[in-house]
Protein backbone atom coordinates (compact mmCIF):
# COMPACT_ATOMS: atom_id res chain seq x y z
CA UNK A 1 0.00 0.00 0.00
CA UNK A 2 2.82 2.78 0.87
CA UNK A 3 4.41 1.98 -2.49
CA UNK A 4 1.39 2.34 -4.20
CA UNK A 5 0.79 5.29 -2.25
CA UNK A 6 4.38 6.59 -3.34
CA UNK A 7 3.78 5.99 -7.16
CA UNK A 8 0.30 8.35 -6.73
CA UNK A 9 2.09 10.91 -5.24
CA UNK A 10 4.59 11.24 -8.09
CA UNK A 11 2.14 11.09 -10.58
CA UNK A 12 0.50 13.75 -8.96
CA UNK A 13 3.85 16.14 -8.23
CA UNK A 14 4.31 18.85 -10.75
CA UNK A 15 7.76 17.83 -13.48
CA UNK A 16 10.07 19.77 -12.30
CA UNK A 17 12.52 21.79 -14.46
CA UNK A 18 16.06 23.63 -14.53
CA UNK A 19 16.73 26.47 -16.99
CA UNK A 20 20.31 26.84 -17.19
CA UNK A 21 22.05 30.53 -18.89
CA UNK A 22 25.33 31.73 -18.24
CA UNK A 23 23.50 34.85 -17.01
CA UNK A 24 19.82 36.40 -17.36
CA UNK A 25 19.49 35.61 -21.22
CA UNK A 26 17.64 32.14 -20.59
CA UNK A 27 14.60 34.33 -18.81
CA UNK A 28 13.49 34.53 -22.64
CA UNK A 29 12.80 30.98 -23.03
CA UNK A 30 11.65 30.07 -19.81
CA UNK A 31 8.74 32.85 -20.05
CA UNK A 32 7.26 30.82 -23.40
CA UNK A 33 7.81 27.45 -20.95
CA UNK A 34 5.80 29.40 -18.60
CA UNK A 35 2.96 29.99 -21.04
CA UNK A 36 3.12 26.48 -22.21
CA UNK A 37 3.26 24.71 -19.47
CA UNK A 38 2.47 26.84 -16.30
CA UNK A 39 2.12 23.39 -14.16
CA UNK A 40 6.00 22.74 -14.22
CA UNK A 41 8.10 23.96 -11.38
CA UNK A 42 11.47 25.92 -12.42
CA UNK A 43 14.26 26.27 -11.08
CA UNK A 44 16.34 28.78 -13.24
CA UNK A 45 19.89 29.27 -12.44
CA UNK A 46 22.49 32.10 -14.03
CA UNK A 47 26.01 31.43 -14.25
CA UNK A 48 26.58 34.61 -13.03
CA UNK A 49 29.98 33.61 -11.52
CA UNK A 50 31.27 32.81 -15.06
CA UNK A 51 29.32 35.32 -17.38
CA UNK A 52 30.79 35.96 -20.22
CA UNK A 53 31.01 32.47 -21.17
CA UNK A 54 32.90 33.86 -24.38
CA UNK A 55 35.79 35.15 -22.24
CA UNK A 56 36.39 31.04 -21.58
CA UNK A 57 38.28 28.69 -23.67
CA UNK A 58 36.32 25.53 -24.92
CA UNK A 59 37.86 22.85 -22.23
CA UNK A 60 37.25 25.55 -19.46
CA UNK A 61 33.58 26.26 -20.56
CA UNK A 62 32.86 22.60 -20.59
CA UNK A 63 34.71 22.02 -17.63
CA UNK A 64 32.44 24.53 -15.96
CA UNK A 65 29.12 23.97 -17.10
CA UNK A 66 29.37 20.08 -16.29
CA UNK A 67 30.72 21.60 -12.60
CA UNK A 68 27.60 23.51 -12.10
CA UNK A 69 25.13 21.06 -13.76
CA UNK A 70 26.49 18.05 -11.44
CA UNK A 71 25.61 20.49 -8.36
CA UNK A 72 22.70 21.77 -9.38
CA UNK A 73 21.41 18.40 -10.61
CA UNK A 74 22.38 16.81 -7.15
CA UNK A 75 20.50 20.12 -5.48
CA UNK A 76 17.42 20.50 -7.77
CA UNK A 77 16.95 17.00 -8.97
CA UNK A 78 14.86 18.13 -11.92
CA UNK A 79 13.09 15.97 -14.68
CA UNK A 80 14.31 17.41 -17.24
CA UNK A 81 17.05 20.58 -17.84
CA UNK A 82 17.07 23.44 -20.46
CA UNK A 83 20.31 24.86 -21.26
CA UNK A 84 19.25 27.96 -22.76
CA UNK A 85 22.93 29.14 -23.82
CA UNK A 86 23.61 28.59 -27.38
CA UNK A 87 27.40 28.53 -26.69
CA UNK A 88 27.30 26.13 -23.75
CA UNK A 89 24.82 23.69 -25.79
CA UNK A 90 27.30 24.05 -28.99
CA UNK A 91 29.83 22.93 -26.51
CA UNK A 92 28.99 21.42 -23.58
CA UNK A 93 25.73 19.09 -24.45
CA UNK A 94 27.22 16.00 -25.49
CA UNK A 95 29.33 15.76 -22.10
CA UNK A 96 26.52 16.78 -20.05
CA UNK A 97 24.20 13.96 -21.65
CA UNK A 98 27.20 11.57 -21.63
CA UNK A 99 27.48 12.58 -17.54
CA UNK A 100 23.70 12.14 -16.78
CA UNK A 101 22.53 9.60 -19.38
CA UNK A 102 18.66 9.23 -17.66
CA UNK A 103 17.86 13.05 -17.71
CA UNK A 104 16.69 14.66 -20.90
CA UNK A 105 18.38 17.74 -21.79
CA UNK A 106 17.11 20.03 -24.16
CA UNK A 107 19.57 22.60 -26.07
CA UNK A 108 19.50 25.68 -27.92
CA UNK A 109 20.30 25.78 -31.61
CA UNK A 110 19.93 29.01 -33.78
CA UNK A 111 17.24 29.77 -35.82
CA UNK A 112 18.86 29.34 -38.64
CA UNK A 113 16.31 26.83 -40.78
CA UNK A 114 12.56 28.70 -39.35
CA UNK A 115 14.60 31.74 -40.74
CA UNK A 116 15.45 30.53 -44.41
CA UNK A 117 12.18 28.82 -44.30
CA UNK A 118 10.46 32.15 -43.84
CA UNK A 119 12.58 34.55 -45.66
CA UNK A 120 11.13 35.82 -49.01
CA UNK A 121 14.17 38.11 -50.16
CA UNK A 122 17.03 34.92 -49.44
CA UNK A 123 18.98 37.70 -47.28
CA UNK A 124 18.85 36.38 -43.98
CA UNK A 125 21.22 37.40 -41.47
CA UNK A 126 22.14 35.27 -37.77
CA UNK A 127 23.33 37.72 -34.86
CA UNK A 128 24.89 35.57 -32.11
CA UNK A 129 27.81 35.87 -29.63
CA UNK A 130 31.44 36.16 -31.45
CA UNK A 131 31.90 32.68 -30.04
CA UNK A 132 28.98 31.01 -31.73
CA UNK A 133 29.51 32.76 -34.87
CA UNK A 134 32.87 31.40 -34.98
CA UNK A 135 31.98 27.45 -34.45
CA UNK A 136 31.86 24.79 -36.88
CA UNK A 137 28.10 23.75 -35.07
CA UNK A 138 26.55 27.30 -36.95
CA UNK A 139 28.42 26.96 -40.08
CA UNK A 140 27.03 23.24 -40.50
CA UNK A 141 23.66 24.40 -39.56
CA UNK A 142 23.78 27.35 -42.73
CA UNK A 143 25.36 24.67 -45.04
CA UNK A 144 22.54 22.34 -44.13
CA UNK A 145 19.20 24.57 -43.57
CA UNK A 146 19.80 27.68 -45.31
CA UNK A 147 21.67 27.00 -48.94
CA UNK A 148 19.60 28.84 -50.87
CA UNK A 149 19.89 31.83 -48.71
CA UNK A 150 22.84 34.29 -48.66
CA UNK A 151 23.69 33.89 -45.09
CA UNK A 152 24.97 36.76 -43.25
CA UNK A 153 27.06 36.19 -39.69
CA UNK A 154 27.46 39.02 -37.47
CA UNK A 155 28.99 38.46 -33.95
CA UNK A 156 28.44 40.97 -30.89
CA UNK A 157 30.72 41.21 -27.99
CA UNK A 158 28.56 43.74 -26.24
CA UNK A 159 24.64 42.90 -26.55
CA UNK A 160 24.80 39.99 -23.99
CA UNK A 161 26.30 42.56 -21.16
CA UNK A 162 23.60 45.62 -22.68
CA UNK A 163 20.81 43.11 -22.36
CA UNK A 164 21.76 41.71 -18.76
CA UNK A 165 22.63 45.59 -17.42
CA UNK A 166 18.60 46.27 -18.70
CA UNK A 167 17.62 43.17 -16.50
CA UNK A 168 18.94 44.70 -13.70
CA UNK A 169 17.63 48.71 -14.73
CA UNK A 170 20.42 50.15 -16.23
CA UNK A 171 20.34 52.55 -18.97
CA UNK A 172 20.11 51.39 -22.20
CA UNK A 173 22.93 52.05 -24.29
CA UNK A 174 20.95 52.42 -27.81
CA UNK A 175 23.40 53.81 -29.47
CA UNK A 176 25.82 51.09 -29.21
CA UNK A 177 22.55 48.30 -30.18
CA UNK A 178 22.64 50.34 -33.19
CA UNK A 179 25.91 49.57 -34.13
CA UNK A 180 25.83 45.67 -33.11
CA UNK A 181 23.01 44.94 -35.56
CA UNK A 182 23.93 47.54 -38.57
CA UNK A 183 25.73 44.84 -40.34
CA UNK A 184 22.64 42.60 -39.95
CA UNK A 185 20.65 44.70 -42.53
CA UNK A 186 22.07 43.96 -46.37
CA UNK A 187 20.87 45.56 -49.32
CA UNK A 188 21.73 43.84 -52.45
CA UNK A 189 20.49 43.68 -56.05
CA UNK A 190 17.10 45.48 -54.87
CA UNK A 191 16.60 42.88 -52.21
CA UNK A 192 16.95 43.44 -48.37
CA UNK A 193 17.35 41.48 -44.91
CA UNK A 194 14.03 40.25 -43.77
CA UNK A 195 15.01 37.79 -41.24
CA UNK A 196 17.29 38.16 -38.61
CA UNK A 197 18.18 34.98 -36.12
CA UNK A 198 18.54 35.99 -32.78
CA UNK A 199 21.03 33.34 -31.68
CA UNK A 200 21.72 34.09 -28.66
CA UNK A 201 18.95 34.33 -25.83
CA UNK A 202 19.78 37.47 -24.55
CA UNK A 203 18.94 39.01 -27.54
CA UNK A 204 14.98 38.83 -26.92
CA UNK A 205 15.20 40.31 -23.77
CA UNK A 206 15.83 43.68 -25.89
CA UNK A 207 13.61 42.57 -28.49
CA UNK A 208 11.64 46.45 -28.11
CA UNK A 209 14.67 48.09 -28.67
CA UNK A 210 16.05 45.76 -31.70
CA UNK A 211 12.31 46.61 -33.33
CA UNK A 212 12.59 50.17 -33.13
CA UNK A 213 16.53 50.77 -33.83
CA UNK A 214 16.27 48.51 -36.94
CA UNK A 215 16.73 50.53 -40.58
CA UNK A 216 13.38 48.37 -41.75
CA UNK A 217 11.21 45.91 -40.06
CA UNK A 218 12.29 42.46 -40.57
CA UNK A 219 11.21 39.26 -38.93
CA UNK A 220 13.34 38.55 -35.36
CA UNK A 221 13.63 34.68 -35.18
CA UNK A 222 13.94 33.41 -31.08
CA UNK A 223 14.18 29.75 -30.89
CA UNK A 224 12.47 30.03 -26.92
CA UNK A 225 9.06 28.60 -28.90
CA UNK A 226 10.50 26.06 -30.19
CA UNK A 227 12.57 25.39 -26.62
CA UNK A 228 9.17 24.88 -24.81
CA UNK A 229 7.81 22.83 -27.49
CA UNK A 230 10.83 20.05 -27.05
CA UNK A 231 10.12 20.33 -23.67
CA UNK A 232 6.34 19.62 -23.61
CA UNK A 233 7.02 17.17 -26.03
CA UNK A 234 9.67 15.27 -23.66
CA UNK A 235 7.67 15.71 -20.46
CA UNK A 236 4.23 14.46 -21.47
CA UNK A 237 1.04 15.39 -20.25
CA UNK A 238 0.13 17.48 -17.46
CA UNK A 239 -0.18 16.00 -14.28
CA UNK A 240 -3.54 15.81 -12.27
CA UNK A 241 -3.97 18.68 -9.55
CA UNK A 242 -1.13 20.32 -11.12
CA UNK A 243 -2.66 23.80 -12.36
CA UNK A 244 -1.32 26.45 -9.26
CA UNK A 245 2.60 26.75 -9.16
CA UNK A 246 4.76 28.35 -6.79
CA UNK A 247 7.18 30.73 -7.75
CA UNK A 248 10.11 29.46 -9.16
CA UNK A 249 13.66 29.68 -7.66
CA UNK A 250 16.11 32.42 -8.89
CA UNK A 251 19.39 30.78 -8.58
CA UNK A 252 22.79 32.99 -8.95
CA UNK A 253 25.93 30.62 -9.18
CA UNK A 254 27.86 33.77 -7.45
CA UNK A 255 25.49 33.66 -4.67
CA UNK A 256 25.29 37.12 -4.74
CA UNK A 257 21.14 38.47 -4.13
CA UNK A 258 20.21 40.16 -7.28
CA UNK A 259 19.11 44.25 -6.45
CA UNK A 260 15.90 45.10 -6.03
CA UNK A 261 15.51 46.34 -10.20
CA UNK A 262 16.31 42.65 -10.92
CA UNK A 263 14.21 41.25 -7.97
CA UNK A 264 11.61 43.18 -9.68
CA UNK A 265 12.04 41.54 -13.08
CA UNK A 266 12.15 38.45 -11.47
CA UNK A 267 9.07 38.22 -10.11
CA UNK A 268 7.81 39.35 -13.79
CA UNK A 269 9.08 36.38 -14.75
CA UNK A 270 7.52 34.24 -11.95
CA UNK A 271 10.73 33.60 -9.93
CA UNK A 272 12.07 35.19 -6.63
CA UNK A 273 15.61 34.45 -5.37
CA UNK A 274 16.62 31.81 -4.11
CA UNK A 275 19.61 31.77 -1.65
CA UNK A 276 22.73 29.58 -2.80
CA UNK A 277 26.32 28.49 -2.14
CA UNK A 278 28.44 29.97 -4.08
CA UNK A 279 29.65 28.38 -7.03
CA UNK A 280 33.40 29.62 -7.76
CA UNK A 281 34.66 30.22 -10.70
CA UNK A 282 38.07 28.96 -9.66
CA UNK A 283 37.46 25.03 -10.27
CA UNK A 284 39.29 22.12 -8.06
């Protein structure tokens, strides 16, 4: 009877999630999780110890995500995890899945086929970190997805750190978006730009500003919908009894509390902070 007890009450519990980001970025695709499935409980944790992940060499960003995912996993002990970085999932997926072979992991990929798919003028252009720009993983995705597109690859160094500053109410620094995406709008032959892959998921959060500081509208591709579809798709139905959540937990991998502009954001976002050990950036 208790075991048959204890399989009810698992049936019952909400799945439970993590959302991994270096930083704040992931917050874009765990608000379309939210709206998809508001019955699973989220844990999101941000890096924040580490961010820039592009500062890192390859073997030290691997060495570090699988570092914090074998803590958090052990702390959390989620169903399934999101790592809603395209450069750690470019990197540091196949480890992670070869670490924890019976949890489901779900990565980010840009954009990159949706966007040829949709664009009408074959200009498409894929704004990412310098780092993902630069991997083999992106230029196999364009060879593969987007051939009959002229594919245009512009790296930013500085719309991560712009994007995570607005999380936590800084000042906007529009005239420096402006420069990061001019070289994402091409004119050629009478044709221009009309889709632009936002590769990495910071990028949404300043989706408002990217509309209105862009020469002509064009179509923003964010792979978060797609995110939360994998992830419906690998958890399954929703549970019985499982329609009221909790907040989610804010996790901060420098274990520093987040001031009260982010706070604020958080709780936009359904989240409020969660205190952690630190997580050092200095590795054993």
């Amino acid at each position: 009877m208790e075991e048959i007890a204890e399989n009810a009450a698992l049936a019952e519990r909400a799945p439970r999630a993590v959302v991994f980001d270096s930083g704040l970025g992931g917050l874009s695709v765990l608000a379309e999780i939210r709206r998809l499935r508001p019955d699973v409980d989220i844990a999101y944790v941000a890096d924040d110890a580490a961010f820039p992940y592009g500062r890192l060499s390859d073997e030290t960003l691997i060495a570090r995500v699988e570092a914090v995912m074998a803590r958090i996993v052990a702390e959390q002990k989620p169903d399934i995890v999101v790592v809603a970085c395209s450069t750690a999932s470019t990197l540091a997926l196949p480890y992670l899945r070869a670490a924890f072979p019976r949890l489901p992991f779900v990565g980010t990929v840009p954009a990159i086929k949706p966007a040829a798919r949709e664009s009408r003028s074959g200009l498409v252009s894929v704004l990412a970190t310098r780092g993902t720009i630069a991997r083999d993983y992106t230029h196999a995705l364009v060879r593969d997805y987007a051939a009959n597109c002229e594919v245009t690859l512009v790296g930013s160094a500085h719309l991560a750190p712009i994007a995570e500053g607005a999380m936590r109410g800084e000042a906007v620094d529009e005239v420096q978006i402006t420069r990061e995406i001019a070289p994402c709008f091409v004119e050629k032959n009478g044709r221009r730009t009309d889709c632009v892959v936002l590769a990495c998921t910071h990028f949404p959060l300043l989706i408002d500003a990217l509309k209105r500081l862009a020469p002509w509208p064009v179509l923003f591709v964010d792979p978060a919908a797609a995110i939360a579809r994998r992830l419906d798709a690998l958890l399954g139905e929703t549970p019985r009894g499982s329609a009221q959540r909790r907040p989610g937990a804010a996790i901060f991998t420098s274990g520093a509390p987040p001031g009260a502009a982010l706070q604020k954001a958080l709780l936009r976002y359904g989240l409020t902070f969660t205190p952690s050990a630190a997580i050092s950036l200095a590795m054993a």
